[in-house]
PDB file of N, CA and C in Angstrom:
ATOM      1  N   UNK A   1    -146.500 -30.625-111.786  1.00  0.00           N
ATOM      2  CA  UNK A   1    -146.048 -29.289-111.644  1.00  0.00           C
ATOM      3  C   UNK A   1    -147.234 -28.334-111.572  1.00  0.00           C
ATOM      4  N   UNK A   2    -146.963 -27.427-110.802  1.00  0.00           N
ATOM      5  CA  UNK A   2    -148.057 -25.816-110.486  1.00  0.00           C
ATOM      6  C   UNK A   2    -148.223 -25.326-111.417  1.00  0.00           C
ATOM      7  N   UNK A   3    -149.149 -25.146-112.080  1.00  0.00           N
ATOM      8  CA  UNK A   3    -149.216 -24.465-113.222  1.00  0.00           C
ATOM      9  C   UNK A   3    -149.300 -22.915-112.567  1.00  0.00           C
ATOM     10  N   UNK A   4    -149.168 -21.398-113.175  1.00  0.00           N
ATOM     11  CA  UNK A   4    -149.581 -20.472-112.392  1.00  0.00           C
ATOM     12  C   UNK A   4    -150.978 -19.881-112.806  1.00  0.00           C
ATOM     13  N   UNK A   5    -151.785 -20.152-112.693  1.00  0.00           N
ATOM     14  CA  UNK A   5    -152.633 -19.750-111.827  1.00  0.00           C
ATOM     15  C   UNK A   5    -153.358 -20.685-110.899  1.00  0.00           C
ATOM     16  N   UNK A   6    -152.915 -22.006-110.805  1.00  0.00           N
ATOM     17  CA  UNK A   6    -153.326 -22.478-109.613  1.00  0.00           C
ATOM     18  C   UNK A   6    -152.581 -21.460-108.447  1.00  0.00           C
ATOM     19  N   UNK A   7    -150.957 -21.459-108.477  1.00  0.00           N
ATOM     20  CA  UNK A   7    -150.422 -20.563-107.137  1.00  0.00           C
ATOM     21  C   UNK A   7    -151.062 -19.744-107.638  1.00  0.00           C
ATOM     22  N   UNK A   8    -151.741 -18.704-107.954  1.00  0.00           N
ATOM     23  CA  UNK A   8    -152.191 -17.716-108.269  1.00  0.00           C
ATOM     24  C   UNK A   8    -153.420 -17.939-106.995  1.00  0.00           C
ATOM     25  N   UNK A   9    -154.238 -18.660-107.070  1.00  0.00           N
ATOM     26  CA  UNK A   9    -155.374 -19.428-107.069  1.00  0.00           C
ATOM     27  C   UNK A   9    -155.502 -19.328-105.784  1.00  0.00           C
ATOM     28  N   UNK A  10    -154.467 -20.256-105.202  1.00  0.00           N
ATOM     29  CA  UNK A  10    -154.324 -20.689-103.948  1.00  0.00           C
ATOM     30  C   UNK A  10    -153.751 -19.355-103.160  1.00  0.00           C
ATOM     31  N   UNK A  11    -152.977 -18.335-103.752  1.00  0.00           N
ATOM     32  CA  UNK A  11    -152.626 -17.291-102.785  1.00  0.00           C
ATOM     33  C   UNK A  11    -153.740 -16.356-102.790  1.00  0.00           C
ATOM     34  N   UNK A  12    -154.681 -16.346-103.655  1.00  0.00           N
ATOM     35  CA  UNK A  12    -156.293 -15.641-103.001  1.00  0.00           C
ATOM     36  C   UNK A  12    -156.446 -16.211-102.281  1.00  0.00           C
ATOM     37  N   UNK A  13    -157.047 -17.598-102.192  1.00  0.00           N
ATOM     38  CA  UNK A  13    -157.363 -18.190-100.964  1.00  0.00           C
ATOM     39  C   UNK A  13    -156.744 -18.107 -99.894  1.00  0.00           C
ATOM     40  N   UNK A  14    -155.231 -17.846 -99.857  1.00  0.00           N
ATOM     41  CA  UNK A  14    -154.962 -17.332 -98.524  1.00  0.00           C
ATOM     42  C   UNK A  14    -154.506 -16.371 -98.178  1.00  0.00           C
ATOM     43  N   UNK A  15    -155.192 -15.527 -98.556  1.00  0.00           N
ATOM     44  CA  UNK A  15    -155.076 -14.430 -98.534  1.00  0.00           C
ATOM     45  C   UNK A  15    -156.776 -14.157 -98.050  1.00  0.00           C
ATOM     46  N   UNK A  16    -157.670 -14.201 -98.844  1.00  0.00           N
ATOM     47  CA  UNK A  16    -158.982 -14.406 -98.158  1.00  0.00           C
ATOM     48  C   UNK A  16    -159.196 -15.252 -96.911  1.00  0.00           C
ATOM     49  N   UNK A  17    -158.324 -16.213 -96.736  1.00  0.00           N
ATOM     50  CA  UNK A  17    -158.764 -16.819 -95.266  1.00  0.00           C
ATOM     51  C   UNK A  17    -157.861 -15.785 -94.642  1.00  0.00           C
ATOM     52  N   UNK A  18    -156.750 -14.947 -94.251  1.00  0.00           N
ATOM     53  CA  UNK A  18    -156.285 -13.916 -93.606  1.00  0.00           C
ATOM     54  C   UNK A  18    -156.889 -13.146 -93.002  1.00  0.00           C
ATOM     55  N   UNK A  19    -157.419 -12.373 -94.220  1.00  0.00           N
ATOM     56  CA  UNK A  19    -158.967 -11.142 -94.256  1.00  0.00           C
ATOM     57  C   UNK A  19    -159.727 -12.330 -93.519  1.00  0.00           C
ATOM     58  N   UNK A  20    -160.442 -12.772 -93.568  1.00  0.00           N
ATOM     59  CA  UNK A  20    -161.673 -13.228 -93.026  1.00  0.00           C
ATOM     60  C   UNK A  20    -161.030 -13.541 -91.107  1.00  0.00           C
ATOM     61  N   UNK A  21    -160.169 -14.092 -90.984  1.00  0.00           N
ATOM     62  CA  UNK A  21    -160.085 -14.335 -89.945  1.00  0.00           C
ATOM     63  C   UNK A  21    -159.442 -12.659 -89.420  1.00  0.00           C
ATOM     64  N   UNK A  22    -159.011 -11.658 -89.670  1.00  0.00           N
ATOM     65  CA  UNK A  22    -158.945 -10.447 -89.534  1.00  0.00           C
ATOM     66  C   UNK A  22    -159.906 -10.512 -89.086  1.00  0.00           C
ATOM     67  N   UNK A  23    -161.068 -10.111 -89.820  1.00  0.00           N
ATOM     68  CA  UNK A  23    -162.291  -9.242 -89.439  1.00  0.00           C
ATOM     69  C   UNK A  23    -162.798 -10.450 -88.553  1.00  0.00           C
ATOM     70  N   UNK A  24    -163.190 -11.546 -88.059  1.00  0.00           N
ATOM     71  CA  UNK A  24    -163.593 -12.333 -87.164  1.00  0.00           C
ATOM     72  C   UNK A  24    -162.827 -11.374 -86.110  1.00  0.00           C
ATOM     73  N   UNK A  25    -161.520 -11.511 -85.825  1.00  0.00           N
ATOM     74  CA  UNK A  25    -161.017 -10.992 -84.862  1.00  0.00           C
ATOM     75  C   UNK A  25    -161.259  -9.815 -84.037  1.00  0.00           C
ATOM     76  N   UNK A  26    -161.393  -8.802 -85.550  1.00  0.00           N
ATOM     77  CA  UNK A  26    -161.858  -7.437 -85.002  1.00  0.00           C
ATOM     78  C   UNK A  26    -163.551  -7.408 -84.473  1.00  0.00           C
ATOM     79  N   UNK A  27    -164.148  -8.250 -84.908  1.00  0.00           N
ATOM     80  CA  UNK A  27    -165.593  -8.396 -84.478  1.00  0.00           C
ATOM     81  C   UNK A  27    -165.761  -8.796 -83.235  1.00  0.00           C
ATOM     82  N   UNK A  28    -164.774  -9.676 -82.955  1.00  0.00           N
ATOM     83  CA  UNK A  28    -164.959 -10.140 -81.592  1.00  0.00           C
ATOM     84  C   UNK A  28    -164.063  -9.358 -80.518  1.00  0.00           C
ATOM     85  N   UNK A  29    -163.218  -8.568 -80.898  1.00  0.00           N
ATOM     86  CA  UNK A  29    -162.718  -7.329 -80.098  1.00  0.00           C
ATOM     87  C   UNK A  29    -163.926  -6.597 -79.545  1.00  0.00           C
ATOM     88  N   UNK A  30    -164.458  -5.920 -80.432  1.00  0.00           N
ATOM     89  CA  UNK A  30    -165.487  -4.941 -80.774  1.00  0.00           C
ATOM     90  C   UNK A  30    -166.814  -5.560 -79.853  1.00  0.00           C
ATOM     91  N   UNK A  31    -167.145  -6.548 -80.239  1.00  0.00           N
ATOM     92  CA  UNK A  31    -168.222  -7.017 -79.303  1.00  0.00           C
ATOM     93  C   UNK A  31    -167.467  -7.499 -77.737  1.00  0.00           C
ATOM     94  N   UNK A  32    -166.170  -7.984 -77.337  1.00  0.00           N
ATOM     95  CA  UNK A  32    -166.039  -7.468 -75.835  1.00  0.00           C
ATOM     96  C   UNK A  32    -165.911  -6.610 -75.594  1.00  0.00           C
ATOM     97  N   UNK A  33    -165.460  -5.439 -76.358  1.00  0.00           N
ATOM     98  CA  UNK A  33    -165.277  -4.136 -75.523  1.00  0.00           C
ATOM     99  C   UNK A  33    -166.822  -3.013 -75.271  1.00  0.00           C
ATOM    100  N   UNK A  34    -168.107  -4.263 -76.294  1.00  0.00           N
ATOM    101  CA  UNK A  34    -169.699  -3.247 -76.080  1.00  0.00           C
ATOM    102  C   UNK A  34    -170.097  -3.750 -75.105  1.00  0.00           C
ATOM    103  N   UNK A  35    -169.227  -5.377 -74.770  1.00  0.00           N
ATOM    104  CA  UNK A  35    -170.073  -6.103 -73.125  1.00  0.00           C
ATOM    105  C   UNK A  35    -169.411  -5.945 -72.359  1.00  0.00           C
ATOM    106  N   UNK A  36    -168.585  -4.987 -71.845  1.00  0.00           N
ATOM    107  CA  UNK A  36    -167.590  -4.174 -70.941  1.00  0.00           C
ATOM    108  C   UNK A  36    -168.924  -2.695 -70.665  1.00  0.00           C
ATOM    109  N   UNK A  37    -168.601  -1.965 -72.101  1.00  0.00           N
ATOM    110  CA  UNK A  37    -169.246  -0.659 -71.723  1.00  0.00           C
ATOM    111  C   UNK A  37    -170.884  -1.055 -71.292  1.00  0.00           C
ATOM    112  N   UNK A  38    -171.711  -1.855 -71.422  1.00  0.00           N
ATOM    113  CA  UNK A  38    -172.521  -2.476 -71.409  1.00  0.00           C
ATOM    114  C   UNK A  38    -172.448  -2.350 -69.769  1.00  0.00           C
ATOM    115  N   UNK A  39    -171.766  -3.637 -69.381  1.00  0.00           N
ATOM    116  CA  UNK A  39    -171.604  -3.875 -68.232  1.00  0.00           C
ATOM    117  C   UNK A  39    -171.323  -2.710 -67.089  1.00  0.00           C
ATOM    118  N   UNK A  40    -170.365  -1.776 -67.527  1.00  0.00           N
ATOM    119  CA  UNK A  40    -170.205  -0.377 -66.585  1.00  0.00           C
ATOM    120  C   UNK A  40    -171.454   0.534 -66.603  1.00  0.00           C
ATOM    121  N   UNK A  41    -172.063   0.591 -67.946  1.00  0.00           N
ATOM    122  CA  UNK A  41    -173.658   1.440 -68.297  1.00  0.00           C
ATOM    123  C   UNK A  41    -174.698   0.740 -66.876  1.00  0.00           C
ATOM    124  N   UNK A  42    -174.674  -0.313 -66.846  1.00  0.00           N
ATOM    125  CA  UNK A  42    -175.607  -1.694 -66.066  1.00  0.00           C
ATOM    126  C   UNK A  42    -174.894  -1.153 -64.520  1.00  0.00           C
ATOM    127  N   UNK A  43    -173.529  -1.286 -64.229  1.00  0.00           N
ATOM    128  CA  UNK A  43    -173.135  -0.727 -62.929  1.00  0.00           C
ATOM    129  C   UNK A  43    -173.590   0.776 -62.538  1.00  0.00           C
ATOM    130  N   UNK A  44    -173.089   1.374 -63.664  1.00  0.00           N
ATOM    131  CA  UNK A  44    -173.891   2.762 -63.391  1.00  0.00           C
ATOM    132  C   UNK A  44    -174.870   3.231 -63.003  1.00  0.00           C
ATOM    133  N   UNK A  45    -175.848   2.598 -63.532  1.00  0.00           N
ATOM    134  CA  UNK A  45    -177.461   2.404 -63.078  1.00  0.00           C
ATOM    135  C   UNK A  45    -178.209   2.020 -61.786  1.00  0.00           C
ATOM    136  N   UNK A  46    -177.366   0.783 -61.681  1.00  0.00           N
ATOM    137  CA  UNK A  46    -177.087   0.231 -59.933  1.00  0.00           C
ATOM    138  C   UNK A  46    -177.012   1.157 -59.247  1.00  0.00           C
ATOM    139  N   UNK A  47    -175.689   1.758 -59.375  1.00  0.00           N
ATOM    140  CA  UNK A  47    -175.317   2.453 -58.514  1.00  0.00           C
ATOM    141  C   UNK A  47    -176.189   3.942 -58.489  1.00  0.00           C
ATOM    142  N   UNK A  48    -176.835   4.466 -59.428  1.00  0.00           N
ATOM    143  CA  UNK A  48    -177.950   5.846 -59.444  1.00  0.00           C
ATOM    144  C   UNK A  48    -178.846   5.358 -58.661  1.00  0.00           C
ATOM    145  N   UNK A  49    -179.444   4.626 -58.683  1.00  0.00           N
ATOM    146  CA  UNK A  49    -180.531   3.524 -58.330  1.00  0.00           C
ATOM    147  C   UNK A  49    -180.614   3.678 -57.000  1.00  0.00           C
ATOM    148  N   UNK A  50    -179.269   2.902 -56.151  1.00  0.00           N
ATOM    149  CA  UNK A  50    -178.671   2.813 -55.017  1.00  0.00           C
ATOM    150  C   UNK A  50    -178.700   4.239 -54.384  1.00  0.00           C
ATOM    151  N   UNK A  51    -178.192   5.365 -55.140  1.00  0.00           N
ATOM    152  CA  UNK A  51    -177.933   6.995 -54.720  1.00  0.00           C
ATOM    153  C   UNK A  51    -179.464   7.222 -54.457  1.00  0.00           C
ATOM    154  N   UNK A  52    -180.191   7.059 -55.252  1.00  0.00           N
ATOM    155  CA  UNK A  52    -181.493   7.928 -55.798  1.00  0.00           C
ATOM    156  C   UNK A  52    -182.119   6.964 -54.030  1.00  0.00           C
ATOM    157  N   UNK A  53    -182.233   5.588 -53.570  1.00  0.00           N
ATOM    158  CA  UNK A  53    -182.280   4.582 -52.611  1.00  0.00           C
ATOM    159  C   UNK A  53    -181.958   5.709 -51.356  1.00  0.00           C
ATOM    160  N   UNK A  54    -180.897   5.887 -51.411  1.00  0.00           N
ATOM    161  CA  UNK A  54    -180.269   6.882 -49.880  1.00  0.00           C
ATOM    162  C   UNK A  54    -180.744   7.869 -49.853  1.00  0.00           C
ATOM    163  N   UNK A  55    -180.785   8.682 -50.871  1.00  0.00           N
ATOM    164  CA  UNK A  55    -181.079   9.845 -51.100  1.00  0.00           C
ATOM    165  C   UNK A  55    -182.509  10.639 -50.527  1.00  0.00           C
ATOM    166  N   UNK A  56    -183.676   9.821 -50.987  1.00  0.00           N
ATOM    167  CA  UNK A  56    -184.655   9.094 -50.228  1.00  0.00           C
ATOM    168  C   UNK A  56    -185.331   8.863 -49.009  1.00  0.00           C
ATOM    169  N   UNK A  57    -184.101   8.338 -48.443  1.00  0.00           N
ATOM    170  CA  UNK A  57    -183.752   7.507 -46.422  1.00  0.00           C
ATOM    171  C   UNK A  57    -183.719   9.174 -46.266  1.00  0.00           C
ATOM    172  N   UNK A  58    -182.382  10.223 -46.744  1.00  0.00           N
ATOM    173  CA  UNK A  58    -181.913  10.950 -45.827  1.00  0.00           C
ATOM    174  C   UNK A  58    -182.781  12.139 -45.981  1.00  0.00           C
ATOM    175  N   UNK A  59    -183.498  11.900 -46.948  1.00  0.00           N
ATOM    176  CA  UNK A  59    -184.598  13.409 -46.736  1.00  0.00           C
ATOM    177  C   UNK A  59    -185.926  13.406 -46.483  1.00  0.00           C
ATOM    178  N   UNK A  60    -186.012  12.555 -45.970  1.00  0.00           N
ATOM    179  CA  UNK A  60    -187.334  11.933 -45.008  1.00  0.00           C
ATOM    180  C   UNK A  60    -187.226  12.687 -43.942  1.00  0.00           C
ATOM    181  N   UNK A  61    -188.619  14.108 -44.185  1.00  0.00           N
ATOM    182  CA  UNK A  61    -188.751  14.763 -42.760  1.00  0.00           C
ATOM    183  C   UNK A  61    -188.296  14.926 -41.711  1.00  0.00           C
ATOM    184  N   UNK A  62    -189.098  13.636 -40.938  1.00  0.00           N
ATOM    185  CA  UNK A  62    -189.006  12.992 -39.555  1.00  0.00           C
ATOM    186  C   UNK A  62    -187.549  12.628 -39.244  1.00  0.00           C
ATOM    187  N   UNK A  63    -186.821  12.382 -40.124  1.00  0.00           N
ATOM    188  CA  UNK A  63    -185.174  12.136 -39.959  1.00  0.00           C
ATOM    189  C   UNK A  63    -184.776  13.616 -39.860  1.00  0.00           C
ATOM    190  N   UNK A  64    -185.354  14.215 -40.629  1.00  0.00           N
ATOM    191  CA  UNK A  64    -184.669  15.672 -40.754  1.00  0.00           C
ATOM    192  C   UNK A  64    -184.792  16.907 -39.603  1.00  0.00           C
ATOM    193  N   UNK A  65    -186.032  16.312 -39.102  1.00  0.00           N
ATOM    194  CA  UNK A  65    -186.907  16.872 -38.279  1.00  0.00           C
ATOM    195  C   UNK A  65    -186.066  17.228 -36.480  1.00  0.00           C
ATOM    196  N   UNK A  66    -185.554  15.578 -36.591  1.00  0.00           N
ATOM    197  CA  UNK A  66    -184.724  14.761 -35.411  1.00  0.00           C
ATOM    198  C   UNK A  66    -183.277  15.605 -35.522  1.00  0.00           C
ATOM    199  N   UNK A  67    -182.515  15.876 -36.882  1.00  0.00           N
ATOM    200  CA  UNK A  67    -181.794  16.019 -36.713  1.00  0.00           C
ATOM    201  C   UNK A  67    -181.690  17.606 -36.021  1.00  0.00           C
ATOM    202  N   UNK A  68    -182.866  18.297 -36.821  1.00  0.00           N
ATOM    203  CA  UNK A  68    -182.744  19.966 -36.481  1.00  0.00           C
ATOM    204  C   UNK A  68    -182.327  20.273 -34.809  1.00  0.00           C
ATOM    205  N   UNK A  69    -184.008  19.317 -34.015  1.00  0.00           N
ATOM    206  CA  UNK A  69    -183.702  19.150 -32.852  1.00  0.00           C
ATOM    207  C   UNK A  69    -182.337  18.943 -32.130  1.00  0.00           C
ATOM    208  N   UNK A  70    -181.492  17.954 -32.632  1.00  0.00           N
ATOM    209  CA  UNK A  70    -180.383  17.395 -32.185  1.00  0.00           C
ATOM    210  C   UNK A  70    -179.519  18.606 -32.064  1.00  0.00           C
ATOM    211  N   UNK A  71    -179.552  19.178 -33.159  1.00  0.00           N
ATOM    212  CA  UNK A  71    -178.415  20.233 -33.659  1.00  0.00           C
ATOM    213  C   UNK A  71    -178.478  21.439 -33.261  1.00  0.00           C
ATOM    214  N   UNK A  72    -179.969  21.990 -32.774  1.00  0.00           N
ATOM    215  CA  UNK A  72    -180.675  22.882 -32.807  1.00  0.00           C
ATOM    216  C   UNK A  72    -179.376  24.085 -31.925  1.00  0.00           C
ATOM    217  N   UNK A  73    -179.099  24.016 -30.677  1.00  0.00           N
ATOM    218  CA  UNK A  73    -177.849  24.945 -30.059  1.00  0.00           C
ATOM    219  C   UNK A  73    -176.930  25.453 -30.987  1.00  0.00           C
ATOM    220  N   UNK A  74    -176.417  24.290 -31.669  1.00  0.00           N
ATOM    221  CA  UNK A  74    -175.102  24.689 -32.549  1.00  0.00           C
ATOM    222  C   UNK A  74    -175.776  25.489 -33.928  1.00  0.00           C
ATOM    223  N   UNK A  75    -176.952  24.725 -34.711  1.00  0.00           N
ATOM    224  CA  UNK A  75    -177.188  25.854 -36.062  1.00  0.00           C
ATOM    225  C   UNK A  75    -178.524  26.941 -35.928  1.00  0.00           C
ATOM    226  N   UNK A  76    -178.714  26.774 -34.702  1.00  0.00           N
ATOM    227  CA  UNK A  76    -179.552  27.879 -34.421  1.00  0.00           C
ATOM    228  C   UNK A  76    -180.621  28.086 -35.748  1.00  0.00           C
ATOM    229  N   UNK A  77    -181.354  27.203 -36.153  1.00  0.00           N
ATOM    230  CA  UNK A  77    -181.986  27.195 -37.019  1.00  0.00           C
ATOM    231  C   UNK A  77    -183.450  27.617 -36.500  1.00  0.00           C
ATOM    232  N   UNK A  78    -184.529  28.358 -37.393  1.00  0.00           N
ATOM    233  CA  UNK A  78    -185.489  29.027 -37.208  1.00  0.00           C
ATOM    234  C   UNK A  78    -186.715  29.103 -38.017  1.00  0.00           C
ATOM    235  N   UNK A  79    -187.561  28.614 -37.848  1.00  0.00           N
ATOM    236  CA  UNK A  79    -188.528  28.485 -38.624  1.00  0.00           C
ATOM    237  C   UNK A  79    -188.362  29.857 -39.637  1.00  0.00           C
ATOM    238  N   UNK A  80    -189.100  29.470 -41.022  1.00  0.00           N
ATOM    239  CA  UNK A  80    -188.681  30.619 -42.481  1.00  0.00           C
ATOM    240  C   UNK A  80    -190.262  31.037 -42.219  1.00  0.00           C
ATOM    241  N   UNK A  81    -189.621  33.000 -41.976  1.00  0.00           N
ATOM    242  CA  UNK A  81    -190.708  33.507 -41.918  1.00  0.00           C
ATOM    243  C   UNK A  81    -191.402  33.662 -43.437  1.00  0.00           C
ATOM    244  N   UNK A  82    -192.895  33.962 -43.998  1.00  0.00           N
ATOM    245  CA  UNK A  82    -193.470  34.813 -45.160  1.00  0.00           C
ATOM    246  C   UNK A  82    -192.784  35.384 -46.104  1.00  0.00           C
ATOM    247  N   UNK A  83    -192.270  36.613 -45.075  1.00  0.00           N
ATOM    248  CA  UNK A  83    -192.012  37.539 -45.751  1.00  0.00           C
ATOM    249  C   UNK A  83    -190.314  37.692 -45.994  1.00  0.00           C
ATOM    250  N   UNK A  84    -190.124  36.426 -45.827  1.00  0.00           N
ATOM    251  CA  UNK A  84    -188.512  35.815 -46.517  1.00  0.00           C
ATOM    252  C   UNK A  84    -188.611  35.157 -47.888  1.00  0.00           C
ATOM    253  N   UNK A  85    -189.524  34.907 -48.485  1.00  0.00           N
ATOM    254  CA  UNK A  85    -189.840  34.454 -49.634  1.00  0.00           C
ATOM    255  C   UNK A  85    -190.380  35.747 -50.613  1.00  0.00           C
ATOM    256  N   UNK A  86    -189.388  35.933 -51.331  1.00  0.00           N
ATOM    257  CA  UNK A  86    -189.895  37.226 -52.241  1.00  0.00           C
ATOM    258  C   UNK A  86    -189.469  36.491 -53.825  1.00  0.00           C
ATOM    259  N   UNK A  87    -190.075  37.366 -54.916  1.00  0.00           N
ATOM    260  CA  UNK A  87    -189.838  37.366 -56.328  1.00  0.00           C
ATOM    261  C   UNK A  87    -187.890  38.052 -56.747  1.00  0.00           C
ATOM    262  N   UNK A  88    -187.828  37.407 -57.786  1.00  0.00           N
ATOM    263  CA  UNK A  88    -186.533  38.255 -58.771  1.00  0.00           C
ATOM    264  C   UNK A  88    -186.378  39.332 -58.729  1.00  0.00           C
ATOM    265  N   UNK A  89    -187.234  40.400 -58.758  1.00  0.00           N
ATOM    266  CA  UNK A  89    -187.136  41.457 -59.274  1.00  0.00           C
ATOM    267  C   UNK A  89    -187.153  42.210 -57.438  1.00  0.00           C
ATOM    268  N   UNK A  90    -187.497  41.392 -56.715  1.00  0.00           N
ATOM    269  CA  UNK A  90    -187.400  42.215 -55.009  1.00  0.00           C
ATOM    270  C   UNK A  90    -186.504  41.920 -54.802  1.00  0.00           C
ATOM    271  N   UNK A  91    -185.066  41.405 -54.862  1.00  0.00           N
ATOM    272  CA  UNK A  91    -183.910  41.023 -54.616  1.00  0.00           C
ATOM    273  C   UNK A  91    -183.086  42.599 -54.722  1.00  0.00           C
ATOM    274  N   UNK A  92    -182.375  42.952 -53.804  1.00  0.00           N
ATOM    275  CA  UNK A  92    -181.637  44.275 -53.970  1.00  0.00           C
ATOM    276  C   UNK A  92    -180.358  43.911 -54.879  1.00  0.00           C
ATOM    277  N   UNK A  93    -180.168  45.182 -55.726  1.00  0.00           N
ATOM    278  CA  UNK A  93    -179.198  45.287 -56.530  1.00  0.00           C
ATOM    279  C   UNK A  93    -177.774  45.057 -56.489  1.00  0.00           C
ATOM    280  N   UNK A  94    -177.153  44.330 -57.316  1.00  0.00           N
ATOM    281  CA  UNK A  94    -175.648  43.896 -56.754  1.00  0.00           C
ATOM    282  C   UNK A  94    -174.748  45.325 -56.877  1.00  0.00           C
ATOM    283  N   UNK A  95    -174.106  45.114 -55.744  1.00  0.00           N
ATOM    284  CA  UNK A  95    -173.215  46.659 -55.233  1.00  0.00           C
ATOM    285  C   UNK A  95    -172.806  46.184 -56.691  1.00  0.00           C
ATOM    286  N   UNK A  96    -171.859  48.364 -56.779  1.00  0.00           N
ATOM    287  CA  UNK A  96    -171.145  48.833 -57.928  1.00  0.00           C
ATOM    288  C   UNK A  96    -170.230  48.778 -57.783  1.00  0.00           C
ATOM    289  N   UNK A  97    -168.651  48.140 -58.312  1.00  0.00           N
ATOM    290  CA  UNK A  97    -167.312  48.105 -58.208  1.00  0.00           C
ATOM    291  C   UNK A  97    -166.948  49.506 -59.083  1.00  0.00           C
ATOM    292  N   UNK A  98    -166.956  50.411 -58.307  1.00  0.00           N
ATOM    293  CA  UNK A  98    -166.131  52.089 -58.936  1.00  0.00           C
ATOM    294  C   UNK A  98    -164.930  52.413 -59.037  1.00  0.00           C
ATOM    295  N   UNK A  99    -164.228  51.361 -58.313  1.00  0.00           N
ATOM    296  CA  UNK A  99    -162.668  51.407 -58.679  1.00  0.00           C
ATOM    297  C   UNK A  99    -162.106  50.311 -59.270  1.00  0.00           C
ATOM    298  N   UNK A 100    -161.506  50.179 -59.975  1.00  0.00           N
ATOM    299  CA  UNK A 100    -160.875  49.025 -61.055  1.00  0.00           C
ATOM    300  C   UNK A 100    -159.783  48.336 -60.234  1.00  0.00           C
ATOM    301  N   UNK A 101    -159.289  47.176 -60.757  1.00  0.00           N
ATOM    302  CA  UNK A 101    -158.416  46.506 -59.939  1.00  0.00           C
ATOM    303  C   UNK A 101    -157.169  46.898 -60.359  1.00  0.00           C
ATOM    304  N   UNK A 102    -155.505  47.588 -60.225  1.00  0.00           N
ATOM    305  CA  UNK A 102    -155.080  47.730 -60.892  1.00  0.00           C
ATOM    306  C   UNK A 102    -154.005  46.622 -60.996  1.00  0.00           C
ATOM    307  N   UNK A 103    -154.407  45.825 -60.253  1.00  0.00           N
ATOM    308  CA  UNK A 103    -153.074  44.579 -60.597  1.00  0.00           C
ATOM    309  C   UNK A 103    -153.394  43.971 -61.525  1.00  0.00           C
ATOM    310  N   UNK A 104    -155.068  43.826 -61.701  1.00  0.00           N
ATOM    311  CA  UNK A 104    -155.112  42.858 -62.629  1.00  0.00           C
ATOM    312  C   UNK A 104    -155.192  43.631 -64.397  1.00  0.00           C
ATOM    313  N   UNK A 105    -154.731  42.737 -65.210  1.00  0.00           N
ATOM    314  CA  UNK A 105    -153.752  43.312 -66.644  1.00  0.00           C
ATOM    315  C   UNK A 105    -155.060  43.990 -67.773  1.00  0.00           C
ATOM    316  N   UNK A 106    -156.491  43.686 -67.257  1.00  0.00           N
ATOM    317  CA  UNK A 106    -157.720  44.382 -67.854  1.00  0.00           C
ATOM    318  C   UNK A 106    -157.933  44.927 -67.203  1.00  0.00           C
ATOM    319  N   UNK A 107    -158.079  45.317 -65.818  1.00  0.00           N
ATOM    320  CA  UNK A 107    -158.250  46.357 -65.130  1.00  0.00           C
ATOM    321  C   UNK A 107    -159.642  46.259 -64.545  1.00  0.00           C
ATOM    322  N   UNK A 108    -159.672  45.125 -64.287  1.00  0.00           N
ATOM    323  CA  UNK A 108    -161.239  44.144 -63.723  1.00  0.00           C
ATOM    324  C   UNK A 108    -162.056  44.232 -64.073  1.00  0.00           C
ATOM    325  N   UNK A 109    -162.364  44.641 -65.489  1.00  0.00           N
ATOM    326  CA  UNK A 109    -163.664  45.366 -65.524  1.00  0.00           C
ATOM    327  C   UNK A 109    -163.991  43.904 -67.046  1.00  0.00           C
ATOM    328  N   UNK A 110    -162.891  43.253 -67.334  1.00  0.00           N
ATOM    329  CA  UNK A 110    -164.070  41.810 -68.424  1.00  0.00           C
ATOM    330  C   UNK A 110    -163.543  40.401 -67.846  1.00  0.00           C
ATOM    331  N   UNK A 111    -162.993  40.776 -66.400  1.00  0.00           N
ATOM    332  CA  UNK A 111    -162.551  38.757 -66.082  1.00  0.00           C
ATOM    333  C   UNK A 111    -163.360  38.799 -64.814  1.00  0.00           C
ATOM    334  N   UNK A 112    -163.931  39.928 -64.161  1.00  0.00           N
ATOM    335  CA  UNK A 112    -164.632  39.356 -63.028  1.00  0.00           C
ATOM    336  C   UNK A 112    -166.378  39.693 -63.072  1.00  0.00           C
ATOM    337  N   UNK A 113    -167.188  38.809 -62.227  1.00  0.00           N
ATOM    338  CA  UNK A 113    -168.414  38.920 -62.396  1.00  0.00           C
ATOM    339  C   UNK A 113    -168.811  40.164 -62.040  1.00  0.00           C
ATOM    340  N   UNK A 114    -168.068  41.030 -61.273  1.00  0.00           N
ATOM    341  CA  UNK A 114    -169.031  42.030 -61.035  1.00  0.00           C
ATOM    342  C   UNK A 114    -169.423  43.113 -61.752  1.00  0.00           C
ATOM    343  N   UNK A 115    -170.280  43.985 -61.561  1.00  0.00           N
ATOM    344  CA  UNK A 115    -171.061  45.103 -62.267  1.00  0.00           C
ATOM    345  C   UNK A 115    -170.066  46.039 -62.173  1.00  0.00           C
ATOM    346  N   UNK A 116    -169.031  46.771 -63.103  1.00  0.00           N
ATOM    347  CA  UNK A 116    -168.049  47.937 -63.170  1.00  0.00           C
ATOM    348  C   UNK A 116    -169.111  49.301 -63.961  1.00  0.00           C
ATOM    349  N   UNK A 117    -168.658  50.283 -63.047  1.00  0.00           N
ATOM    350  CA  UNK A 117    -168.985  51.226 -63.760  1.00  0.00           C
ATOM    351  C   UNK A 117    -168.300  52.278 -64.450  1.00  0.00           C
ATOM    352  N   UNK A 118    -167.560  53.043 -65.983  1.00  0.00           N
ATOM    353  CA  UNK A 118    -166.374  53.821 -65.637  1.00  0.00           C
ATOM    354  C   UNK A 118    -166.792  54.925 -65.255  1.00  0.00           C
TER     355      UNK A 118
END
């Protein structure tokens, strides 16, 4: 006959082999789902790699050069004069919005970017 604390005994023990094979389980969840993100981190990279690869090809001058030519009728493109390159502070001032919007429920003057004056 069982005395009790052998069943005593024996239901730690299985109860500890439960837990233990629990956490085995969850460990090995946990480590496929870091060699998944792993694996997409590793694709990701490829694929920047690959972008950064083209990216590269398509802004290579002489490609760019070819294309202006090609295009040249339709974008009417023009060599950038000097005195098209200026500082921050030579940039002209953004127009003044002097009349308020009245449809809108603030009266345009804190949901849109522009400069209001009252």
């Amino acid at each position: 006959m069982l005395k009790t604390i052998d069943v005593v005994l024996i239901a730690v023990m299985i109860s500890a082999a439960a837990w233990t094979y629990q956490i085995k389980h969850q460990a090995e969840t946990t480590e496929s789902d870091l060699a998944n993100v792993e694996r997409r981190i590793s694709l990701e990279r490829e694929t920047i790699q690959l972008l950064e690869a083209d990216w590269s090809l398509l802004d290579q001058p002489p490609r760019l050069q070819r294309l202006v030519h090609a295009f040249e009728a339709e974008l009417q493109l023009k060599p950038m004069r000097p005195d098209q390159i200026v500082e921050p502070d030579e940039l002209p001032a953004r127009p003044v919005n002097l009349v308020p919007d009245e449809n809108n429920t603030l009266g345009g003057y804190a949901d849109n970017g522009e400069t209001v004056v009252r």
